[in-house]
C-alpha atoms as a PDB file:
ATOM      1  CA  UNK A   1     103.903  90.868  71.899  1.00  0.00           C
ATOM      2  CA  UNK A   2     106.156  89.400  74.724  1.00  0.00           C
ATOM      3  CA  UNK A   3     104.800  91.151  77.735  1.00  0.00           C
ATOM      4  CA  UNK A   4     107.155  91.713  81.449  1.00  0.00           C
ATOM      5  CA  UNK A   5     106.433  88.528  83.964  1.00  0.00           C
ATOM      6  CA  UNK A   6     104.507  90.221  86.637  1.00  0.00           C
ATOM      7  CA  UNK A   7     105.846  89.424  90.856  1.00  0.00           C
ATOM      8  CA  UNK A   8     103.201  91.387  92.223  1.00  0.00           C
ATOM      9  CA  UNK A   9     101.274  89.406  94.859  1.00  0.00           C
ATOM     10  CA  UNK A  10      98.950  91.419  95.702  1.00  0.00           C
ATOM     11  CA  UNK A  11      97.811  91.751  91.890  1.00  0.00           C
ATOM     12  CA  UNK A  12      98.096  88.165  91.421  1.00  0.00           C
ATOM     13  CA  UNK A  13      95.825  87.463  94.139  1.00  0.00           C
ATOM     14  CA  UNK A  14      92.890  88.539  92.864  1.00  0.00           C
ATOM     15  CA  UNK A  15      90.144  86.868  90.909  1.00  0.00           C
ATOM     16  CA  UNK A  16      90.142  87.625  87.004  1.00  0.00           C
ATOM     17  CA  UNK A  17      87.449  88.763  85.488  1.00  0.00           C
ATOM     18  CA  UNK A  18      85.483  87.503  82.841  1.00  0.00           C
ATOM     19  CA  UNK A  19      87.545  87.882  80.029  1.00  0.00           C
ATOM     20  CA  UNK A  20      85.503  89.193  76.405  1.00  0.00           C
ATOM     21  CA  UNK A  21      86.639  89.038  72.636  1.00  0.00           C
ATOM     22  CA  UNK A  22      88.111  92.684  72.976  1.00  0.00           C
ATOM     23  CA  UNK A  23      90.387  90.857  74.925  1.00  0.00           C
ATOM     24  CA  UNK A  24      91.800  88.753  71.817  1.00  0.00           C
ATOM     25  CA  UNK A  25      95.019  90.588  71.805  1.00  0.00           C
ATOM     26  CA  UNK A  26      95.750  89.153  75.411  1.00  0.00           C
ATOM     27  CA  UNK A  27      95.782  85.869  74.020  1.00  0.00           C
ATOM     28  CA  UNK A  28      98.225  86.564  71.538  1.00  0.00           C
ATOM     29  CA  UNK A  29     100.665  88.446  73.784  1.00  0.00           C
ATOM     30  CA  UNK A  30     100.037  85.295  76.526  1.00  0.00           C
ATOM     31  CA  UNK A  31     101.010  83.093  73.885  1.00  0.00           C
ATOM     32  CA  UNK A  32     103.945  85.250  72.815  1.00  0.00           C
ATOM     33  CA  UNK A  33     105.239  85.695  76.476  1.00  0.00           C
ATOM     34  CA  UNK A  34     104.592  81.460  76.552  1.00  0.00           C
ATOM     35  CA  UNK A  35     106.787  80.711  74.139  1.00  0.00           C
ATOM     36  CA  UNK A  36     109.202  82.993  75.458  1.00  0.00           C
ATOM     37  CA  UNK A  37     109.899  81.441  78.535  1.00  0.00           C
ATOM     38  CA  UNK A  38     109.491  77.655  77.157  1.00  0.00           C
ATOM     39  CA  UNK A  39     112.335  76.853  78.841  1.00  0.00           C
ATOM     40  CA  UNK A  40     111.381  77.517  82.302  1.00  0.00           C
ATOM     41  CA  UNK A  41     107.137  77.348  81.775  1.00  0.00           C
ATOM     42  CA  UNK A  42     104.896  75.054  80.232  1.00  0.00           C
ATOM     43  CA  UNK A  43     101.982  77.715  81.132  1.00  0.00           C
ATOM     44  CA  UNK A  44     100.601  81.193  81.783  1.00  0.00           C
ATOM     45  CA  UNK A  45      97.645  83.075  82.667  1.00  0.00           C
ATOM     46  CA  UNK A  46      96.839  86.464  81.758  1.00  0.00           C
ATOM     47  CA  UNK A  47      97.432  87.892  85.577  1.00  0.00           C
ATOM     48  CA  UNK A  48     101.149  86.858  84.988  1.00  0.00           C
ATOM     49  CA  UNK A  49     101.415  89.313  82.752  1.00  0.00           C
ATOM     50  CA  UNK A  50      99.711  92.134  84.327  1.00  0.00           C
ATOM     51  CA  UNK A  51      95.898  92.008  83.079  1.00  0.00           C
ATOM     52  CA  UNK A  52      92.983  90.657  85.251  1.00  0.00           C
ATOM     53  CA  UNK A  53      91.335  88.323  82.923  1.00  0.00           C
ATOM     54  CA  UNK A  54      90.417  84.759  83.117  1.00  0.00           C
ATOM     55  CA  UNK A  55      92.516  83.699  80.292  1.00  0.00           C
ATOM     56  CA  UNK A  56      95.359  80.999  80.069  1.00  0.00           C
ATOM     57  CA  UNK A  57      97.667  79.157  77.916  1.00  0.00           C
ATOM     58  CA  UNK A  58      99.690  75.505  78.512  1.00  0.00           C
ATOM     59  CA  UNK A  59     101.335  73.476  76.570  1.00  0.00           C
ATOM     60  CA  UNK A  60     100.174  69.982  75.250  1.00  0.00           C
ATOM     61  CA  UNK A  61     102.922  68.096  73.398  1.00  0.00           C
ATOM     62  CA  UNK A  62     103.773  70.691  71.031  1.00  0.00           C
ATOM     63  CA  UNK A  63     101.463  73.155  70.852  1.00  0.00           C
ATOM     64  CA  UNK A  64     100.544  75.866  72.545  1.00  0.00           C
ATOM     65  CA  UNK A  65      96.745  76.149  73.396  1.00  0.00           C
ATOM     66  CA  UNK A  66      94.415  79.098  74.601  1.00  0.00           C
ATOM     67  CA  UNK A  67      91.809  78.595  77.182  1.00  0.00           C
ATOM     68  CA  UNK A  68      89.048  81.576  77.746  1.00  0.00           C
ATOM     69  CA  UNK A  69      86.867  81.815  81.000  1.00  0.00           C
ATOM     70  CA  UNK A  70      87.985  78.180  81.736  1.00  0.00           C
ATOM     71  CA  UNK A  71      85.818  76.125  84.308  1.00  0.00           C
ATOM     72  CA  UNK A  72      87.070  72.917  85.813  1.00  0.00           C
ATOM     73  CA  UNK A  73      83.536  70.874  86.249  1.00  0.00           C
ATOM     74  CA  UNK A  74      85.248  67.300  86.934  1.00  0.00           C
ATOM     75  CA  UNK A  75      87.824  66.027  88.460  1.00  0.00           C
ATOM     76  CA  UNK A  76      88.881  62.448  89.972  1.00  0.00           C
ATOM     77  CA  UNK A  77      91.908  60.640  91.470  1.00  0.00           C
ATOM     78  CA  UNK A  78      93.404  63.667  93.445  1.00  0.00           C
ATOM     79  CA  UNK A  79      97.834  62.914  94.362  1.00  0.00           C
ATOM     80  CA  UNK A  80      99.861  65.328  95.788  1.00  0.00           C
ATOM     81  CA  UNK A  81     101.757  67.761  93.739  1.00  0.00           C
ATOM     82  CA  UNK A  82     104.963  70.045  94.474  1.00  0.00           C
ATOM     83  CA  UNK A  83     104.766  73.207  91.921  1.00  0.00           C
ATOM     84  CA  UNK A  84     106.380  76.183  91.399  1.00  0.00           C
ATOM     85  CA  UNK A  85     105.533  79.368  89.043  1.00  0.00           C
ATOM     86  CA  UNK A  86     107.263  81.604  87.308  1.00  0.00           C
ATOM     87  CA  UNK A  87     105.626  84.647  88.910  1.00  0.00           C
ATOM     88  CA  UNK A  88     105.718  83.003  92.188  1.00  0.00           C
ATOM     89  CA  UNK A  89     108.956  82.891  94.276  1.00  0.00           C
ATOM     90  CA  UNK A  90     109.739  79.380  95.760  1.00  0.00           C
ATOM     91  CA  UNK A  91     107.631  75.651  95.656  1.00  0.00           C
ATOM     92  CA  UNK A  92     104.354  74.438  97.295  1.00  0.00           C
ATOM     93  CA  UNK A  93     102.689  71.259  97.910  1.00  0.00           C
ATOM     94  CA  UNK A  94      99.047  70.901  96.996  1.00  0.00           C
ATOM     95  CA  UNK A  95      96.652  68.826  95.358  1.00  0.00           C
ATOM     96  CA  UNK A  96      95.894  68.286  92.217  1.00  0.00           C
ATOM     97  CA  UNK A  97      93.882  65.597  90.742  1.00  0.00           C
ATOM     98  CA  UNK A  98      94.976  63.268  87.252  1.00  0.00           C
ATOM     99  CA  UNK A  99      91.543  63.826  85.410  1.00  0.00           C
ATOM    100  CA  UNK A 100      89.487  66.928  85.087  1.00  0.00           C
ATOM    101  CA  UNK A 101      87.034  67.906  82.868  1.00  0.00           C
ATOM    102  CA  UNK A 102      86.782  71.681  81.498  1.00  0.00           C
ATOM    103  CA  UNK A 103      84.434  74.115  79.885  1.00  0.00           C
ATOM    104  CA  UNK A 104      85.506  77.132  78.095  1.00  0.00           C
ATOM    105  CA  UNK A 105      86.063  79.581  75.463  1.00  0.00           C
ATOM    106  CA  UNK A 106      89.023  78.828  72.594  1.00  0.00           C
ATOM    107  CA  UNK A 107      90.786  81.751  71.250  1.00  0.00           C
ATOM    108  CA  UNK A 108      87.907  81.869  68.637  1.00  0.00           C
ATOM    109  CA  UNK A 109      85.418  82.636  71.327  1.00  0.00           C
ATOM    110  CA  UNK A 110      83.757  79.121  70.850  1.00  0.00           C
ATOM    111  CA  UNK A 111      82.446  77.003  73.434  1.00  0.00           C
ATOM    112  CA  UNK A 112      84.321  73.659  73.990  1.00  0.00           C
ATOM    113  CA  UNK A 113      84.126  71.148  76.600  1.00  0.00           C
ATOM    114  CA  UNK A 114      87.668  68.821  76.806  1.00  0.00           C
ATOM    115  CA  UNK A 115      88.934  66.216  79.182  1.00  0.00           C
ATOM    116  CA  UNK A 116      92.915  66.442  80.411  1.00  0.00           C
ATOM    117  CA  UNK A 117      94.669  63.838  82.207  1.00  0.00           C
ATOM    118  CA  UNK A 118      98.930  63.601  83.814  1.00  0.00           C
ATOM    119  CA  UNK A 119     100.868  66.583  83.319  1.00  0.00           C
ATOM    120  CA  UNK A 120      98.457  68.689  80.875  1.00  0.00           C
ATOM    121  CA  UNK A 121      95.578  68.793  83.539  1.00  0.00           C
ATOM    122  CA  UNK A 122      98.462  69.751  86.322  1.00  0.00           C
ATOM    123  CA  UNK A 123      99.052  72.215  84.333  1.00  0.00           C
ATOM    124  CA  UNK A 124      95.490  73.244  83.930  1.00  0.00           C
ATOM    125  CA  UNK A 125      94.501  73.194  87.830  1.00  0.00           C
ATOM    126  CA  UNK A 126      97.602  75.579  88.470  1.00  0.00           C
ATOM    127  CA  UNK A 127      96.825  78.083  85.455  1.00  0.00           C
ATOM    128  CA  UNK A 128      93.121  78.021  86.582  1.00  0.00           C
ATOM    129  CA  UNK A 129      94.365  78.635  90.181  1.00  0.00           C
ATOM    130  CA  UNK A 130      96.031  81.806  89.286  1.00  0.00           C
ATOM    131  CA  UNK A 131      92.635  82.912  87.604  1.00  0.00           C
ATOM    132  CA  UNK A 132      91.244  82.542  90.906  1.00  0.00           C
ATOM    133  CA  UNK A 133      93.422  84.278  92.715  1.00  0.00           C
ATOM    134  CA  UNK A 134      95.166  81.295  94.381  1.00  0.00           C
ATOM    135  CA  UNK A 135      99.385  81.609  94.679  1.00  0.00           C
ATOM    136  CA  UNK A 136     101.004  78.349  93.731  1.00  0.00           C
END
């Protein structure tokens, strides 16, 4: 189900919780707000739309992919980066680095381990930011 972007700072500064299969139906109403908005976003997390979980979704290519409890445990060749967010009024410089390596949960619950380089691991630093709490 297409859920309301949430503005609210203060919410979206929080860290998400771990996020469990009884939270499947998140996923599928991230991925339903995602595609939504594919105009204006290539990605989501689940504090975006009002619930503090760590879940998120990007786009590679294509497709639209899920990422549970997601843990960045590489990353090399850091540039500098000028983002904005749909929840987020405005633009901000930061960092962001062109390979990273992540652990984490697919929308089946299963462990995978991936490596994401250009655009799709931008894209991946910022959604895993907003799990953490950090405004982009």
């Amino acid at each position: 189900m297409i859920q309301e972007i949430n503005h609210d700072l203060a919410f979206l500064s929080q860290k998400a919780e771990k996020a469990t299969e009884a939270d499947k139906q998140v996923i599928e109403d991230l991925l339903d707000t995602l595609r939504a908005h594919l105009e204006e976003c290539v990605g989501m997390a689940a504090n975006m739309i009002g619930v503090n979980k760590s879940i998120i979704v990007f786009c590679k290519g294509k497709k639209q992919i899920a990422m549970v409890n997601p843990v960045i445990i590489k990353k090399d060749g850091p540039y500098a980066a000028e983002e904005t967010c749909l929840s987020v009024p405005g633009s901000k410089q930061i960092i962001r680095y062109n390979e990273i390596e992540v652990v984490y949960l697919d929308s089946d619950f299963k462990r995978q381990r991936g490596k994401f380089s250009g655009w799709t691991a931008q894209i991946i630093q910022h959604e895993i930011d907003h799990t953490n709490g950090v405004l982009v």
